[in-house]
N, C-alpha and C. Protein backbone atom coordinates (compact mmCIF):
# COMPACT_ATOMS: atom_id res chain seq x y z
N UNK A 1 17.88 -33.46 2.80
CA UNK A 1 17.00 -32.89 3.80
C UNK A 1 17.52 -31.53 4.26
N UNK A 2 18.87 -31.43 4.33
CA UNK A 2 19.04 -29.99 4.93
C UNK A 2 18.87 -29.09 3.94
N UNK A 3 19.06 -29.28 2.35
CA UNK A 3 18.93 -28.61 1.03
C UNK A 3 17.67 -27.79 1.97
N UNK A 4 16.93 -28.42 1.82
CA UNK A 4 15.06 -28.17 1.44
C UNK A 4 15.27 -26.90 3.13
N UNK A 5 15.97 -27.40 4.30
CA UNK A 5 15.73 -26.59 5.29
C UNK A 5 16.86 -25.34 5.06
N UNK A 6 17.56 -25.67 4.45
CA UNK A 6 18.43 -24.04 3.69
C UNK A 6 17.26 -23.32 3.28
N UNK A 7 17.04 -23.94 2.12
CA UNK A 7 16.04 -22.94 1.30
C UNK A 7 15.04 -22.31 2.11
N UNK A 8 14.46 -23.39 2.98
CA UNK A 8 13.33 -22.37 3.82
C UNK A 8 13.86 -21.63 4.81
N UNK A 9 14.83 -21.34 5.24
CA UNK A 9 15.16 -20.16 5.94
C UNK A 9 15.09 -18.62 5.59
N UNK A 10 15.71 -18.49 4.08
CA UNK A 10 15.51 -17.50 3.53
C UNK A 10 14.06 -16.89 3.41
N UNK A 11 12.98 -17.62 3.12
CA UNK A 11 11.81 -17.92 3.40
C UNK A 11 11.09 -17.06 4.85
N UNK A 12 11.52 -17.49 5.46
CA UNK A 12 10.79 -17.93 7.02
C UNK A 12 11.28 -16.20 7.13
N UNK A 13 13.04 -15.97 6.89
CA UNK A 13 13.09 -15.07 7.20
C UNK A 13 12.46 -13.25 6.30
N UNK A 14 12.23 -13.91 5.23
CA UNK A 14 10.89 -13.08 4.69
C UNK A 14 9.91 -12.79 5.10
N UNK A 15 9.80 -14.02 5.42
CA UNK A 15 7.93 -13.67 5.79
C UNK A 15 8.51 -12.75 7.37
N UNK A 16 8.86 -13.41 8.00
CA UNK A 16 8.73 -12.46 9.59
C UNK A 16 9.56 -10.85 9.15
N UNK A 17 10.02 -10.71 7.99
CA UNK A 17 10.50 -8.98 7.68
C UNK A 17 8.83 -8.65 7.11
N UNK A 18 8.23 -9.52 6.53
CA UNK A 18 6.84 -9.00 5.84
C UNK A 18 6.30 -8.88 6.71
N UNK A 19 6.17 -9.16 8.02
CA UNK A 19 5.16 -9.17 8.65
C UNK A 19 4.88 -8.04 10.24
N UNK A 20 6.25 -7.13 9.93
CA UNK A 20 6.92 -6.16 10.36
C UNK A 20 6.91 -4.91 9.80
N UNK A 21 5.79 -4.62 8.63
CA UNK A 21 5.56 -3.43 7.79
C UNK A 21 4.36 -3.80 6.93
N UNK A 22 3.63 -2.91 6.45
CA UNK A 22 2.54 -2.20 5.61
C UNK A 22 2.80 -3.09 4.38
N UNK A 23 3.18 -4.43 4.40
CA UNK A 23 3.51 -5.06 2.90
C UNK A 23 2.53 -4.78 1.93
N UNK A 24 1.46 -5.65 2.04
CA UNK A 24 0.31 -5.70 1.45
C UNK A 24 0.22 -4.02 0.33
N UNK A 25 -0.05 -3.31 1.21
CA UNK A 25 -0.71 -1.97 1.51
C UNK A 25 0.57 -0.96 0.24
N UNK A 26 1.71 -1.24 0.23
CA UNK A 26 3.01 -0.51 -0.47
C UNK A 26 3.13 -1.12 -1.59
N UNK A 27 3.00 -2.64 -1.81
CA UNK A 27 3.03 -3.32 -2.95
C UNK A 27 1.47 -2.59 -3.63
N UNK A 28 0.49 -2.98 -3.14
CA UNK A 28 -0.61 -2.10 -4.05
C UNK A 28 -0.48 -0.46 -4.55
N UNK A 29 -0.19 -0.21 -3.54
CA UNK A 29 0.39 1.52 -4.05
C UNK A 29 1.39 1.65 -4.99
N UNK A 30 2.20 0.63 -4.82
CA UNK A 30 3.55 0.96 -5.89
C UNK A 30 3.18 0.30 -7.08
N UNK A 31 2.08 -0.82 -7.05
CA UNK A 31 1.91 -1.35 -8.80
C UNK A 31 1.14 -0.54 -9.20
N UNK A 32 -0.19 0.34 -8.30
CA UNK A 32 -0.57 1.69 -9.06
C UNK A 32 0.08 2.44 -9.40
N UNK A 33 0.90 2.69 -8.87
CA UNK A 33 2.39 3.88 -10.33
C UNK A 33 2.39 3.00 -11.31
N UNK A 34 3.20 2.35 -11.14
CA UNK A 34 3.33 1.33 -12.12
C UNK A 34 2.42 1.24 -13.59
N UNK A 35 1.06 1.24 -12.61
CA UNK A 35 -0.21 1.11 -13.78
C UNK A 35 -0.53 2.13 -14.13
N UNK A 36 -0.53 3.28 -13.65
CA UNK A 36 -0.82 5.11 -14.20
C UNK A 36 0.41 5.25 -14.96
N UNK A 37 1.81 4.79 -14.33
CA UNK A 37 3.03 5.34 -15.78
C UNK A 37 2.78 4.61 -16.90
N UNK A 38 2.10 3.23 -16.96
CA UNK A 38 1.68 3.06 -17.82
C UNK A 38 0.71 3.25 -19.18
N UNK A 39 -0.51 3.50 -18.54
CA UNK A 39 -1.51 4.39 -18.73
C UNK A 39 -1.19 5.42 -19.41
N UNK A 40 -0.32 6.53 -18.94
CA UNK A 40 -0.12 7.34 -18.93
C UNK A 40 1.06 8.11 -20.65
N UNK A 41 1.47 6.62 -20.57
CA UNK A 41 2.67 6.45 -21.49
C UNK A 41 1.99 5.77 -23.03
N UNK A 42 0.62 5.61 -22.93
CA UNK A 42 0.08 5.02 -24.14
C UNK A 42 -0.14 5.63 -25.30
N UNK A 43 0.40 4.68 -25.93
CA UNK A 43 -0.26 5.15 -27.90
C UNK A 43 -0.80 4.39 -28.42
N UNK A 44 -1.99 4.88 -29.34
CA UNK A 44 -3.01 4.40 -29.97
C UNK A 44 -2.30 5.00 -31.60
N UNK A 45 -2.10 4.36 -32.19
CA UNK A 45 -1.80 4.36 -33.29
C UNK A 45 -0.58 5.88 -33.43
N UNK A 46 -1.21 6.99 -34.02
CA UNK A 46 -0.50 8.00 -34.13
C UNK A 46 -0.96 9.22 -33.03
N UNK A 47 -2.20 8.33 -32.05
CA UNK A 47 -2.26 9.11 -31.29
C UNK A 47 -1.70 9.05 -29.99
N UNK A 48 -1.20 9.77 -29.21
CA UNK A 48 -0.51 10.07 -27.88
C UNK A 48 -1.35 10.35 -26.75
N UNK A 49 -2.10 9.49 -25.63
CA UNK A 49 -2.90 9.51 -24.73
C UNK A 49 -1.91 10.21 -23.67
N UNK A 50 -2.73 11.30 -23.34
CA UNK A 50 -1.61 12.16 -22.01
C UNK A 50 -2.21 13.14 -21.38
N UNK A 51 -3.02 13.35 -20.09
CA UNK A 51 -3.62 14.32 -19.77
C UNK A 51 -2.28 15.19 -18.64
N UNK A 52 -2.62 16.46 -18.51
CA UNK A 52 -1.47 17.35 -17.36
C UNK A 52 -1.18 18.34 -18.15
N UNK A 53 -0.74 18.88 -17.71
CA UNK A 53 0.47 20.29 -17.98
C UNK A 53 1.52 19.23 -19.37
N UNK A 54 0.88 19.37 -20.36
CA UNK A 54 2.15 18.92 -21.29
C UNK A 54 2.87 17.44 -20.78
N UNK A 55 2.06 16.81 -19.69
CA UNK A 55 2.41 15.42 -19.49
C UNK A 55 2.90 15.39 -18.42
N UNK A 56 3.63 16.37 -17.92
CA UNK A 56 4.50 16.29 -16.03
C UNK A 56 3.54 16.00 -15.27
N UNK A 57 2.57 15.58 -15.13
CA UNK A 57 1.36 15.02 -14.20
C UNK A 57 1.31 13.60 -14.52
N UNK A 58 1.63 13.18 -15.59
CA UNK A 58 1.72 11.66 -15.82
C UNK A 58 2.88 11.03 -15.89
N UNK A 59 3.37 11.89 -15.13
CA UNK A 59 4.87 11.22 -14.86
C UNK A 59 4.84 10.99 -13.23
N UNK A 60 4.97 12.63 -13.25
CA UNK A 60 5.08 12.64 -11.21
C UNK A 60 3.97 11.92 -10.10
N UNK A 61 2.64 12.28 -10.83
CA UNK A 61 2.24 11.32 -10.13
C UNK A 61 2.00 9.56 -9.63
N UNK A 62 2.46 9.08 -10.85
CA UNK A 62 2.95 7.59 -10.91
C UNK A 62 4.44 7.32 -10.17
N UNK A 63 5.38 8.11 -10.35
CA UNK A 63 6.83 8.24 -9.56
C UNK A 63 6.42 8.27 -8.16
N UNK A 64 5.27 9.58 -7.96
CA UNK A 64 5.26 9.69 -6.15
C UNK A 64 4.43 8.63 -5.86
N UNK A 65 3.47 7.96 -6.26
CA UNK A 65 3.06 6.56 -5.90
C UNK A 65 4.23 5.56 -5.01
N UNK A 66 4.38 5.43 -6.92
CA UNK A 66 5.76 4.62 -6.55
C UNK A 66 6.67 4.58 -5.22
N UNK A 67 7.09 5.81 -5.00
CA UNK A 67 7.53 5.83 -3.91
C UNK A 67 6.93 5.88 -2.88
N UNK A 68 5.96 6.59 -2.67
CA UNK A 68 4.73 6.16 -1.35
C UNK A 68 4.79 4.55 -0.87
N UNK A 69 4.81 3.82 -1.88
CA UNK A 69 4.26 2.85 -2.16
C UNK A 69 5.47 1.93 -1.38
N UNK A 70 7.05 2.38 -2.14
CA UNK A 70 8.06 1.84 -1.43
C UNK A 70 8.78 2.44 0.19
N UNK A 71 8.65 3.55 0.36
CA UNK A 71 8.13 4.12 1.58
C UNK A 71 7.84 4.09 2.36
N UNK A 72 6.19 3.03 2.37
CA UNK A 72 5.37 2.77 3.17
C UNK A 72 6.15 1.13 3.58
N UNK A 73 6.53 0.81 2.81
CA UNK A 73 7.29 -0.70 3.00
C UNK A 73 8.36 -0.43 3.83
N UNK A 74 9.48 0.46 3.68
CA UNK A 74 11.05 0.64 4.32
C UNK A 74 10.52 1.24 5.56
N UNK A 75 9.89 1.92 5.57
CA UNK A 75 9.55 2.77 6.90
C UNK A 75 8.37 2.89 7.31
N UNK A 76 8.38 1.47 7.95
CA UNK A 76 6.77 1.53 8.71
C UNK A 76 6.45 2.38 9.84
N UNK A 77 7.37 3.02 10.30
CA UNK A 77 6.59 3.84 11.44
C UNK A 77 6.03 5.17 11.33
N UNK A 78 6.09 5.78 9.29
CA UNK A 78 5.15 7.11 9.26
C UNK A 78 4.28 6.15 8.20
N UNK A 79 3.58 5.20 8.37
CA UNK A 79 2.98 4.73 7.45
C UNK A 79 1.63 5.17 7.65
N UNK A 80 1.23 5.98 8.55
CA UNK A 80 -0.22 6.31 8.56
C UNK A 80 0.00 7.82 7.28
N UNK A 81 1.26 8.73 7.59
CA UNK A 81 1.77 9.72 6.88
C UNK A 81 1.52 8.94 5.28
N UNK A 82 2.57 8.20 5.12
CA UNK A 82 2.62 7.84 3.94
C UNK A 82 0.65 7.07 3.37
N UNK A 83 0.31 6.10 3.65
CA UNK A 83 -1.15 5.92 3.76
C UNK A 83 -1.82 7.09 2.94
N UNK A 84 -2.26 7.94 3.99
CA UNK A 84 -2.92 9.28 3.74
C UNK A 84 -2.77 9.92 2.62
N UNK A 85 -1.12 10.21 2.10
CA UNK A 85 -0.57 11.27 1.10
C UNK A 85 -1.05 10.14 -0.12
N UNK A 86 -0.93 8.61 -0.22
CA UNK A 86 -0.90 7.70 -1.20
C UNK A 86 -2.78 7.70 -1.43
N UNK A 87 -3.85 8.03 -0.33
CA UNK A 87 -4.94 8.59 -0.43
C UNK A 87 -5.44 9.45 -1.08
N UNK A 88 -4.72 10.45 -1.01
CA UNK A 88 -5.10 11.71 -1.78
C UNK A 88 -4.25 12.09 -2.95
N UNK A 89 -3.24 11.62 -3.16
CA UNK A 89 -2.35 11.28 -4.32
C UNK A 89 -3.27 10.41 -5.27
N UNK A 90 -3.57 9.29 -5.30
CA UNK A 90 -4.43 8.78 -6.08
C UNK A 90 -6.34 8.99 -6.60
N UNK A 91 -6.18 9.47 -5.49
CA UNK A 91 -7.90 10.51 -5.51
C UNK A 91 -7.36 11.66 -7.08
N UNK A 92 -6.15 12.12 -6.51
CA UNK A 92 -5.91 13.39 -7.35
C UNK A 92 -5.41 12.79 -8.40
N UNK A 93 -5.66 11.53 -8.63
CA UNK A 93 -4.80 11.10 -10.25
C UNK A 93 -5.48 10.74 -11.04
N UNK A 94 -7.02 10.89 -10.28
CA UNK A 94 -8.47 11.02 -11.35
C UNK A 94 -8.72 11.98 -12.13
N UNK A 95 -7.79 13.31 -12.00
CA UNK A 95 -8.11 14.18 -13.21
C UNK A 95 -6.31 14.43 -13.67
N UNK A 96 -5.47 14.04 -12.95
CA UNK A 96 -4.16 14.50 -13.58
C UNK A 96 -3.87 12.91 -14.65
N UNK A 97 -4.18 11.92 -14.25
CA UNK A 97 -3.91 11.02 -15.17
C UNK A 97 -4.79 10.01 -15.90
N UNK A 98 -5.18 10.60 -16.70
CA UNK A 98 -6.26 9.32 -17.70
C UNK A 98 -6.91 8.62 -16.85
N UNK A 99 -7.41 9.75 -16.12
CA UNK A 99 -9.12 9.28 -15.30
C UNK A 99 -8.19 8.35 -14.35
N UNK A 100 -6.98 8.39 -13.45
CA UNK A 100 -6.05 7.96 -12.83
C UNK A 100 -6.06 6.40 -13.24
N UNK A 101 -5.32 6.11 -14.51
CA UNK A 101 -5.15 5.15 -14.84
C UNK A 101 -6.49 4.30 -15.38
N UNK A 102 -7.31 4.83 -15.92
CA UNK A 102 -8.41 4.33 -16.28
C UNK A 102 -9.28 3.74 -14.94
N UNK A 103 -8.82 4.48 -14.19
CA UNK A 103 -9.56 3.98 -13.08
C UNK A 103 -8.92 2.85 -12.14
N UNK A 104 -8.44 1.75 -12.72
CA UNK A 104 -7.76 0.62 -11.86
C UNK A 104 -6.55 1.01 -11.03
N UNK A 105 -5.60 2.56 -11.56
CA UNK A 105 -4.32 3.02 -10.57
C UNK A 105 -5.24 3.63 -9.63
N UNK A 106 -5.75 4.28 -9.55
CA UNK A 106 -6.59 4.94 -8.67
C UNK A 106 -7.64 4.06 -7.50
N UNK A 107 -8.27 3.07 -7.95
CA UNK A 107 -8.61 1.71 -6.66
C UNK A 107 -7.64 1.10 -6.42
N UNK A 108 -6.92 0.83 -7.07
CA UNK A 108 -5.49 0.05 -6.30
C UNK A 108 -4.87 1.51 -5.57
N UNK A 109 -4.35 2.54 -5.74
CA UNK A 109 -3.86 3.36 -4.89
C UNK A 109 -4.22 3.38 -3.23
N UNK A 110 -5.71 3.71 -3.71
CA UNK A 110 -7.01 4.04 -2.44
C UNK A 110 -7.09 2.78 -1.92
N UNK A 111 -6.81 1.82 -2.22
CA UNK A 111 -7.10 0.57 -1.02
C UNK A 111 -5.86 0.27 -0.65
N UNK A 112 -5.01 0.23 -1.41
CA UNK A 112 -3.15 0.34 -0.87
C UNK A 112 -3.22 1.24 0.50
N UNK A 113 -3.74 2.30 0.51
CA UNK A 113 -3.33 3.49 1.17
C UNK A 113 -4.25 3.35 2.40
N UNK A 114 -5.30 2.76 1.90
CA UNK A 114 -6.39 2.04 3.22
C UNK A 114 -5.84 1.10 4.33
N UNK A 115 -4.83 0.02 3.46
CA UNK A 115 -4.03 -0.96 3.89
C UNK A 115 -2.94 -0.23 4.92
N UNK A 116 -2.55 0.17 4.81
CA UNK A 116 -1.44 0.85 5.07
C UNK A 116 -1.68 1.95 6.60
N UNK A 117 -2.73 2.56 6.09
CA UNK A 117 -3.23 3.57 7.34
C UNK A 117 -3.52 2.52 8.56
N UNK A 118 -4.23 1.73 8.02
CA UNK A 118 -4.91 0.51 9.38
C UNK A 118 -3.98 -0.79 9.53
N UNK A 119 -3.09 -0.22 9.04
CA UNK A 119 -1.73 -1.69 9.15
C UNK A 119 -1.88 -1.60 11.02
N UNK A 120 -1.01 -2.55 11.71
CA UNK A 120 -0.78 -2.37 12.80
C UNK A 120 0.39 -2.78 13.40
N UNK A 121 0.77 -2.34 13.95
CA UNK A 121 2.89 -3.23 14.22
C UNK A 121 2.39 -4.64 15.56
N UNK A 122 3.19 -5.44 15.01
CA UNK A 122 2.97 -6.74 15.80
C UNK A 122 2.48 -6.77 17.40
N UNK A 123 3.25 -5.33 18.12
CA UNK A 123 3.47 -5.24 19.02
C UNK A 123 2.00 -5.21 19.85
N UNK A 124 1.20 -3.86 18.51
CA UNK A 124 -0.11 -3.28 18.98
C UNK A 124 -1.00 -4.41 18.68
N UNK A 125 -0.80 -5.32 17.78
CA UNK A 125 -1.81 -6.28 17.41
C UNK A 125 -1.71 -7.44 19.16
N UNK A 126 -0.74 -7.44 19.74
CA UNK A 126 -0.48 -8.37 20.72
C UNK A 126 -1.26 -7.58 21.69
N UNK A 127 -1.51 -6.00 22.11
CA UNK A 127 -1.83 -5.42 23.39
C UNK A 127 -3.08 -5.25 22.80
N UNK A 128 -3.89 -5.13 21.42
CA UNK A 128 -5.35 -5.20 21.13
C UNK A 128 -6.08 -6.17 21.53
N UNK A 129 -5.15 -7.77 21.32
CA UNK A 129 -5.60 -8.66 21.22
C UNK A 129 -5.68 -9.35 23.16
N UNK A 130 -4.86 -8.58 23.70
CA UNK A 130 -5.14 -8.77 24.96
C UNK A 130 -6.14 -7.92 25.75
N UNK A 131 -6.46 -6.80 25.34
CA UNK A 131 -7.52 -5.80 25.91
C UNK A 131 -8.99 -6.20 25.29
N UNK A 132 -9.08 -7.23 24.14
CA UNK A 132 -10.07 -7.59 23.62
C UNK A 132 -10.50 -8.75 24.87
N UNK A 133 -9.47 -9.95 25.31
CA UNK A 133 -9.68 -10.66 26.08
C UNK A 133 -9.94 -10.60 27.42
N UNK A 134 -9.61 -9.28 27.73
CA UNK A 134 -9.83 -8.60 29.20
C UNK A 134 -10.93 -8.30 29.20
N UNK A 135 -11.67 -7.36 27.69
CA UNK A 135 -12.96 -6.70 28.06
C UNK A 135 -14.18 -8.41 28.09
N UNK A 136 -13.82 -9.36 26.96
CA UNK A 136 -14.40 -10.37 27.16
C UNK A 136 -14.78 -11.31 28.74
N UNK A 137 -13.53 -10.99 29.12
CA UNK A 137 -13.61 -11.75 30.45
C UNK A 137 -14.48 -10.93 31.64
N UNK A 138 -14.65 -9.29 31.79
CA UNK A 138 -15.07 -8.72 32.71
C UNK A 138 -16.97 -8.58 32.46
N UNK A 139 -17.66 -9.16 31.51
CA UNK A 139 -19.19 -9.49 31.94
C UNK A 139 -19.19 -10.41 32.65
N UNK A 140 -18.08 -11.21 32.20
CA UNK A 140 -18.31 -12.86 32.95
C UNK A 140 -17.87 -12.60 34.35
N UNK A 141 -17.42 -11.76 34.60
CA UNK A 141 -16.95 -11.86 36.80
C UNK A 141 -18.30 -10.72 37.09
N UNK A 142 -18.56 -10.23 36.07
CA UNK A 142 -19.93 -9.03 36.66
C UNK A 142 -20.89 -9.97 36.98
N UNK A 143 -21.40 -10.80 36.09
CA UNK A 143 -22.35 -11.78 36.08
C UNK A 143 -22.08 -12.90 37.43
N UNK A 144 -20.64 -13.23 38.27
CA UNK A 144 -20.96 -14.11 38.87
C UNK A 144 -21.14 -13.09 40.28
């Protein structure tokens, strides 16, 4: 019995570090690098798929993902910064990289980066969620 409550500590204490940053939102941004360096790195027989300047566009822009992506995870408090740049970074990887990854690095980027901008820190989700219940409660004392 204590085996099983070891193991879930490590656990428990994951999830409450996940739940303290832009997880969601950095993991999607960073497997879009992932999927544009891929993309990016393809051969079709003897042919070499590679749009950019001689290829430095299908490198850097999958790297700065990448890091956006891990970024937005370590340091949640410029994550609207990071968000934004991982926005227009992947917008712009529709013509620097094979139609930005055939298209799939580029929707995973843009909704990563969506994630991320509208993340919210625990703190603000607790004072939203109380100003939601305040405005709920004040028709009801108007009304009596």
């Amino acid at each position: 019995m204590t085996s099983r409550r070891a193991a879930r500590r490590p656990l428990r204490r994951f999830s409450a570090w996940r739940r303290e940053r832009p997880f969601v939102g950095g993991l999607l941004v960073a497997i879009s690098g992932v999927e544009m360096f891929f993309s990016g790195q393809l051969d079709l027989g003897h042919l070499h798929v590679q749009m950019g300047i001689e290829g430095m566009q299908a490198t850097l822009i999958p790297v700065g993902l990448l890091l956006l992506g891990i970024l937005s995870i370590t340091m949640p408090a410029h994550h609207v910064f990071y968000g934004v740049l991982s926005l227009a970074v992947g917008l712009y990887a529709l013509i620097g990289v094979n139609l930005g990854g055939f298209l799939l690095g580029t929707i995973l980027a843009c909704v990563g980066g969506v994630i991320v901008v509208a993340w919210m820190t625990p703190e603000a989700r607790a004072a939203a969620k109380a100003r939601s219940a305040a405005r709920q409660e004040e028709p009801q004392e108007a009304a009596e």
